[in-house]
N, C-alpha and C. Protein backbone atom coordinates (compact mmCIF):
# COMPACT_ATOMS: atom_id res chain seq x y z
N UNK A 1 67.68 137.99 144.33
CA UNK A 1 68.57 137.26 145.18
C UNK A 1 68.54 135.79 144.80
N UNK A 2 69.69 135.14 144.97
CA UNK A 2 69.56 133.91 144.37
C UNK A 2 70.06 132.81 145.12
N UNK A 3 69.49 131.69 145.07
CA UNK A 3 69.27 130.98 146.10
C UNK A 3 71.03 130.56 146.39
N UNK A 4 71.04 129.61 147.53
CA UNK A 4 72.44 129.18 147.67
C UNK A 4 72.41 127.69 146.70
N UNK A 5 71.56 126.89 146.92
CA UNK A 5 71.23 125.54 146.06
C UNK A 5 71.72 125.40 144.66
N UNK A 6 70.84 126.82 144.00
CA UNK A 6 70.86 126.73 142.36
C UNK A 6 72.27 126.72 142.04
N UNK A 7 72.63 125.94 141.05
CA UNK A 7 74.03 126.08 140.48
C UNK A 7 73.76 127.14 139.73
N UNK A 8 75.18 127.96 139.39
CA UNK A 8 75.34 129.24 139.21
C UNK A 8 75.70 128.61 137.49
N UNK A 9 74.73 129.41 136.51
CA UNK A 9 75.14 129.62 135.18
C UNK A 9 75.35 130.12 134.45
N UNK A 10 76.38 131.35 135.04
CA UNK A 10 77.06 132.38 134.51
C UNK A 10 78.39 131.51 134.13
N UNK A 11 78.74 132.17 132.63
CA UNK A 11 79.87 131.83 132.12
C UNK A 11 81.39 132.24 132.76
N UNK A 12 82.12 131.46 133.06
CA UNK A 12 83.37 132.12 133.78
C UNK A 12 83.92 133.65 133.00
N UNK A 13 84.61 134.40 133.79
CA UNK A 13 84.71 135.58 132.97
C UNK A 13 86.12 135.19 131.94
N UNK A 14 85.88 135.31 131.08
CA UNK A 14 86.57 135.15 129.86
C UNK A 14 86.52 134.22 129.15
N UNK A 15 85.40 133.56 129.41
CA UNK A 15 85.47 132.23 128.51
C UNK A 15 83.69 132.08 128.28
N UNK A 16 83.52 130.71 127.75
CA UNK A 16 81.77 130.71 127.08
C UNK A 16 81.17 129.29 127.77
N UNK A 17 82.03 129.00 128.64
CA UNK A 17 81.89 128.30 129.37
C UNK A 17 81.33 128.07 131.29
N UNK A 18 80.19 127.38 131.67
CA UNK A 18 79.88 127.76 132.91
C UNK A 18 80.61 126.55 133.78
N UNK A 19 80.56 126.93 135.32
CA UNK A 19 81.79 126.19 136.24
C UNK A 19 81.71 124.53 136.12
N UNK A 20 80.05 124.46 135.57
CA UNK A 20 79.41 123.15 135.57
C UNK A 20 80.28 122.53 134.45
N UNK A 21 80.24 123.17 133.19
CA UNK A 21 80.75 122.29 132.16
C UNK A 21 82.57 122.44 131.84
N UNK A 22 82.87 123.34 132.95
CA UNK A 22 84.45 123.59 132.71
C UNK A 22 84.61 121.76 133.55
N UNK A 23 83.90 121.99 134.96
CA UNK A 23 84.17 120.36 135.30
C UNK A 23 84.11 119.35 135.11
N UNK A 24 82.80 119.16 134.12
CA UNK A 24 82.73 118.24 132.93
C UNK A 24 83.88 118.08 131.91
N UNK A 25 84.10 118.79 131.52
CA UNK A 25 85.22 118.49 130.71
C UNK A 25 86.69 118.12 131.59
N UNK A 26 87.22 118.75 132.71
CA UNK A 26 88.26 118.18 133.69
C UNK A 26 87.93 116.92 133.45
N UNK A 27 87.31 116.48 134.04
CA UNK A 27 86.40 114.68 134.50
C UNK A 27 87.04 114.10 133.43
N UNK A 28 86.56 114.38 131.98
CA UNK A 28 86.43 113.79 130.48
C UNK A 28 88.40 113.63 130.15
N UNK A 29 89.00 115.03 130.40
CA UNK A 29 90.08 115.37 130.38
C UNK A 29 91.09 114.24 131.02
N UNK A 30 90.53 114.04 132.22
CA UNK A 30 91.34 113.13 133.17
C UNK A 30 91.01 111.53 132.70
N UNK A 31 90.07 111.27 132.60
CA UNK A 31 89.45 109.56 132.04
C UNK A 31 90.38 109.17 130.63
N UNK A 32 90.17 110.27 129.86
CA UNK A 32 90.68 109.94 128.64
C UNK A 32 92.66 109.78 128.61
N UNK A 33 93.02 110.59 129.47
CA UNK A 33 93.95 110.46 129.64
C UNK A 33 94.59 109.11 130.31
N UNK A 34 93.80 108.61 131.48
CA UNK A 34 94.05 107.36 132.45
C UNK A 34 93.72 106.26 131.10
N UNK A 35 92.97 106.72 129.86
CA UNK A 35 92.79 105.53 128.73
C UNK A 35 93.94 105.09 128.14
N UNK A 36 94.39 106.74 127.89
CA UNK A 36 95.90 106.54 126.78
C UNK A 36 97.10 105.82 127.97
N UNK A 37 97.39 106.67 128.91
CA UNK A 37 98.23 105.39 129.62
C UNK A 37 97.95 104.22 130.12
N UNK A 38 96.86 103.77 130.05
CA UNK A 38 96.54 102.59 130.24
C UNK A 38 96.81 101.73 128.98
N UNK A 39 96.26 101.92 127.91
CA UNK A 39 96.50 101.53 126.30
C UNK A 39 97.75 101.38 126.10
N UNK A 40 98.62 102.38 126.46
CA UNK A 40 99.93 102.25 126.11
C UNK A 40 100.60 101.18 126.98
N UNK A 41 100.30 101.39 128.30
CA UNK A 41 100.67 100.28 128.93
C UNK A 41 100.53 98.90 128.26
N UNK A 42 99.55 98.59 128.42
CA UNK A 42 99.35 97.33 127.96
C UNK A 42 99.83 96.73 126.63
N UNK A 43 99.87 97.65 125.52
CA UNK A 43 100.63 97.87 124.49
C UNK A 43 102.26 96.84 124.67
N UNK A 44 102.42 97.51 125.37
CA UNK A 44 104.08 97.35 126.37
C UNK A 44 104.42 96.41 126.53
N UNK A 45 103.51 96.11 127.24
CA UNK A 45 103.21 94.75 128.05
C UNK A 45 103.23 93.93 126.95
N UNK A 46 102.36 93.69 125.93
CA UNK A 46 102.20 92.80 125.04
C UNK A 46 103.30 92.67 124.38
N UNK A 47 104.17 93.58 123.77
CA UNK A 47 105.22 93.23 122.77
C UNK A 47 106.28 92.77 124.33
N UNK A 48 106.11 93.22 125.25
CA UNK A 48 107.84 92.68 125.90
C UNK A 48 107.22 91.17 126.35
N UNK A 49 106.03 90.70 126.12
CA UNK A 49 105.29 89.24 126.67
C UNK A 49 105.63 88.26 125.17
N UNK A 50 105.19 89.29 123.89
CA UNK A 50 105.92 88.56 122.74
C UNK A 50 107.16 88.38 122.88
N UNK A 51 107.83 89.19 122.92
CA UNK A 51 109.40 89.13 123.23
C UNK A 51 110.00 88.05 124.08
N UNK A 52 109.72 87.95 124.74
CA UNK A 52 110.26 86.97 125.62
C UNK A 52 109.55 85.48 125.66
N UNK A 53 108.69 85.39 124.24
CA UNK A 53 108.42 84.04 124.42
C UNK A 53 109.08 83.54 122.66
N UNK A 54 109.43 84.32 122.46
CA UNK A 54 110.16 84.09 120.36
C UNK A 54 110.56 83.06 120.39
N UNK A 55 111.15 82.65 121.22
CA UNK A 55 111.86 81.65 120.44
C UNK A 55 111.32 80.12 121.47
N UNK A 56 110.11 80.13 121.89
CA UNK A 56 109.22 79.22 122.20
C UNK A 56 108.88 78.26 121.34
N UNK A 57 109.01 77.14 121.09
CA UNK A 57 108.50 76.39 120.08
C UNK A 57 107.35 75.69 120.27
N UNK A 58 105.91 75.75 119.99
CA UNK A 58 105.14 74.10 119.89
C UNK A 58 105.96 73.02 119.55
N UNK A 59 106.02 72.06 120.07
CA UNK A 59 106.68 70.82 120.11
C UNK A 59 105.44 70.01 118.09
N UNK A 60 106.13 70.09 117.05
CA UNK A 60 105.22 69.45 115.93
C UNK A 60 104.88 68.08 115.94
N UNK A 61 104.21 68.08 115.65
CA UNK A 61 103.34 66.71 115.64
C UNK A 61 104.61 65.57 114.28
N UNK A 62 104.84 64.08 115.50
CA UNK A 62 105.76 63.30 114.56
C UNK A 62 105.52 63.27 113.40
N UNK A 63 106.57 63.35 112.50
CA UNK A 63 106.12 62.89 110.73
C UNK A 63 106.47 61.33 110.98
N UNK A 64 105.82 60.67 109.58
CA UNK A 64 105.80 59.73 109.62
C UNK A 64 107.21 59.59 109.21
N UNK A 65 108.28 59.84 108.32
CA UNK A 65 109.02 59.94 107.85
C UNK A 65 109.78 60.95 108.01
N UNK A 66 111.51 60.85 108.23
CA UNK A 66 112.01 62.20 108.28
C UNK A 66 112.47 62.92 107.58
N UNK A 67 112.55 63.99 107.41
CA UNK A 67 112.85 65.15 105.73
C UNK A 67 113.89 64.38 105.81
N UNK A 68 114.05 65.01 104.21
CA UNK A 68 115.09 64.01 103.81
C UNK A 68 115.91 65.35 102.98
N UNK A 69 116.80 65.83 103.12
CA UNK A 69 117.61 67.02 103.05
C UNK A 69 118.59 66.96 101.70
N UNK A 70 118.41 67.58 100.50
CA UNK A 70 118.88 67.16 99.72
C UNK A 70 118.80 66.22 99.23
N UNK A 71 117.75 65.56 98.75
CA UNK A 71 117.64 64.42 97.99
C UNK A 71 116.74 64.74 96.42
N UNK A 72 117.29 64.29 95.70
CA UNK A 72 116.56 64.14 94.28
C UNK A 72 115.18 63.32 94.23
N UNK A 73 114.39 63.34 93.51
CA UNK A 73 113.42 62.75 93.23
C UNK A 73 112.37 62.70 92.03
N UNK A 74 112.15 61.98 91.29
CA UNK A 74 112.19 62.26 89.59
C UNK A 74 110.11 62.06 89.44
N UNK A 75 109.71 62.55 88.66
CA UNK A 75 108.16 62.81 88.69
C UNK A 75 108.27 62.19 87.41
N UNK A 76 107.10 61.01 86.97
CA UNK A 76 107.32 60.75 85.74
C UNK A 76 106.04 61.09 84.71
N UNK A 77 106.35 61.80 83.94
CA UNK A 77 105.37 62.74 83.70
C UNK A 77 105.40 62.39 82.12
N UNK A 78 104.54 62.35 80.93
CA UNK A 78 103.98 62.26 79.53
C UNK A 78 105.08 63.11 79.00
N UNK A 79 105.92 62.87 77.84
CA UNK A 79 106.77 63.81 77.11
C UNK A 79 105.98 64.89 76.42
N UNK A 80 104.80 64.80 76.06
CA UNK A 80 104.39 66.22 75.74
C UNK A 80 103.92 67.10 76.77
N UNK A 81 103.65 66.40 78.05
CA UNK A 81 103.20 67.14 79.21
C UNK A 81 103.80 68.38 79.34
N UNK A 82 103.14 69.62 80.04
CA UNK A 82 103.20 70.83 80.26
C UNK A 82 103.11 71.02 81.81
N UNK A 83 104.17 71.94 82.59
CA UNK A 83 104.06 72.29 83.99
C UNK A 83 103.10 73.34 83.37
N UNK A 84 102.00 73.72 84.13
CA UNK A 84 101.44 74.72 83.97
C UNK A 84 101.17 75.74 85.69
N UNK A 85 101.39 74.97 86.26
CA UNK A 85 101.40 76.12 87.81
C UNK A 85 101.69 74.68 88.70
N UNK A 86 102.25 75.56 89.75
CA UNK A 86 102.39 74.74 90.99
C UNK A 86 102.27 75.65 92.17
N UNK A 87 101.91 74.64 93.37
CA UNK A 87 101.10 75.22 94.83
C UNK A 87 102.23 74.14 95.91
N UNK A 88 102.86 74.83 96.67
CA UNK A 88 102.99 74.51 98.01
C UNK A 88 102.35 74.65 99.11
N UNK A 89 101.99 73.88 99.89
CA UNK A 89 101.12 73.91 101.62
C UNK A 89 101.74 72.58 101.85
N UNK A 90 102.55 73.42 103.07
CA UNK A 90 103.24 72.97 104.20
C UNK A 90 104.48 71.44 103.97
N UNK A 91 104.19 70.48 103.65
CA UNK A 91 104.98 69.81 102.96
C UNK A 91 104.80 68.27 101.63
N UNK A 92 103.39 69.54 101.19
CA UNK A 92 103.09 69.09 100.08
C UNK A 92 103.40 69.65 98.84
N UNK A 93 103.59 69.56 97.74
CA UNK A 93 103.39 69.87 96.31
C UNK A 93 102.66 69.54 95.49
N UNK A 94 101.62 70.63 94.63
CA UNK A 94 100.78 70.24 93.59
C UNK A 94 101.18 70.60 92.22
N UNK A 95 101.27 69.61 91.27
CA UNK A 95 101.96 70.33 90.35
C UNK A 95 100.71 70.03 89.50
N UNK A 96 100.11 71.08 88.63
CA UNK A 96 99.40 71.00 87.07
C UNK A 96 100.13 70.82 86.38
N UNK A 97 99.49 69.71 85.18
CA UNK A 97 100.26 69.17 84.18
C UNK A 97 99.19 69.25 83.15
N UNK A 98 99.65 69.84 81.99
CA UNK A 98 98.95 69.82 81.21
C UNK A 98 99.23 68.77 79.73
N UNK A 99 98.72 67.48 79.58
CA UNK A 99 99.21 66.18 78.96
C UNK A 99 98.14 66.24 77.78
N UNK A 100 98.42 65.67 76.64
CA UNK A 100 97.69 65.20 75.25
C UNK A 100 96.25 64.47 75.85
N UNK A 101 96.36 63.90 77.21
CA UNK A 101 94.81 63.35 77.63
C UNK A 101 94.06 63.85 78.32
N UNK A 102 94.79 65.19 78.58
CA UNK A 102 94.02 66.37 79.31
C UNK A 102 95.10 66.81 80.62
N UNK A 103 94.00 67.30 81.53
CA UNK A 103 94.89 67.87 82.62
C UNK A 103 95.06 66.96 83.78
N UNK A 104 95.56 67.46 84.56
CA UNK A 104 96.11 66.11 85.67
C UNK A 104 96.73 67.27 87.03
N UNK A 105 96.75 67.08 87.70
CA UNK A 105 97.14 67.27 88.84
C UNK A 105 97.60 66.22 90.15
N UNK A 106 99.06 66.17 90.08
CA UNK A 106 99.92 65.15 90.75
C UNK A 106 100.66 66.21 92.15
N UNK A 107 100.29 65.16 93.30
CA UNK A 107 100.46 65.48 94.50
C UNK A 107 101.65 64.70 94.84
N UNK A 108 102.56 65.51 95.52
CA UNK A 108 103.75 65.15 95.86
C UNK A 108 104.58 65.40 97.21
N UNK A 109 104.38 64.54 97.99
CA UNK A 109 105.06 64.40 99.33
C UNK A 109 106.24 64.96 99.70
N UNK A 110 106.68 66.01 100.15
CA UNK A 110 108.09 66.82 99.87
C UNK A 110 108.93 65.94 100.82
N UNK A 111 108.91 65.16 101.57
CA UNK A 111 109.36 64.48 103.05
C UNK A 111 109.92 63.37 102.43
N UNK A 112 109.07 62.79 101.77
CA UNK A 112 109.30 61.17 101.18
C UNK A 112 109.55 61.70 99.70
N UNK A 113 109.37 62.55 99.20
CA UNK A 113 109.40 62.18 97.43
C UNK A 113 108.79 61.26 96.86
N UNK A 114 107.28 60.84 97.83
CA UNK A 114 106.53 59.98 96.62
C UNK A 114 105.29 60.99 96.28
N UNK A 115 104.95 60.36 95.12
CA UNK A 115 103.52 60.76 94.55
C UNK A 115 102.50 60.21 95.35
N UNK A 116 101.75 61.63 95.96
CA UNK A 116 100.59 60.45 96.95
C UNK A 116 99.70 60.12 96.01
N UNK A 117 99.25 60.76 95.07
CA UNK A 117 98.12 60.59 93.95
C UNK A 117 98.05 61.91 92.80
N UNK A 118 97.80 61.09 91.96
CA UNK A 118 97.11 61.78 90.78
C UNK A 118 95.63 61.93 90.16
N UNK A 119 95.45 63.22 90.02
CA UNK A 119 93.82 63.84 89.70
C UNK A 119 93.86 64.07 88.35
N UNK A 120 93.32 63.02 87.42
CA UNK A 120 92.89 63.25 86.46
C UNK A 120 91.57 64.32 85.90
N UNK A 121 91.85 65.36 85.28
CA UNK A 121 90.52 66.43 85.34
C UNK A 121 90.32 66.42 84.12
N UNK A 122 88.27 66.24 83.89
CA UNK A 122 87.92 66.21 82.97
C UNK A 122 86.80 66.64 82.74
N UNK A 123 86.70 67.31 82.06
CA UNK A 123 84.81 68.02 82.01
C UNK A 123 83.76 67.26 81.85
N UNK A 124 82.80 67.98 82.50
CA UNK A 124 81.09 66.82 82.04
C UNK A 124 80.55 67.70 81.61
């Protein structure tokens, strides 16, 4: 005879499973589920919170000078000199030059069109 207390650990009939761990898994069943709609929610949330701020601007910090839109500006560079690569960041230009006195690297103000400086490079 068996007590009323003891949980019963007979497997349900047709399955390999007892009442204890069929409810364990419900529990697991239900949590994981309240995860995914929750996840998705928020998901949601985030792109319609992007969405509606696109076309938000940070206000940029004054230039000293204002672009100057179409304008020419001439680099005066050694006649045997060589472009050998160039780098843009943000509204600078670096151009490598490769000259008869070696290499050089000239920085160039895209706003103003002046040369802020030139890096003469030379081995030790």
């Amino acid at each position: 005879m068996a007590v009323m207390s003891e949980p019963d650990n007979r497997p349900l009939p047709g399955s390999v499973f007892t009442p204890r761990q069929v409810r364990a898994l419900k529990i697991a069943v239900i949590v994981m589920g309240i995860l995914l709609v929750g996840g998705f929610a928020f998901v949601m949330a985030a792109i319609v919170y992007q969405a509606s701020h696109l076309g938000e601007k940070k206000p940029a910090a004054p230039s000293a000078a204002p672009a100057l839109a179409g304008t020419e500006t001439t680099l005066a560079i050694p006649e045997d000199a060589t472009i050998s690569a160039l780098a843009l960041d943000g509204d600078r230009l670096a151009i490598h030059l490769n000259t008869r006195t070696g290499p050089e690297i000239a920085v160039i103000d895209l706003t103003t069109g002046k040369v802020l400086s030139r890096i003469r490079l030379k081995t030790e």
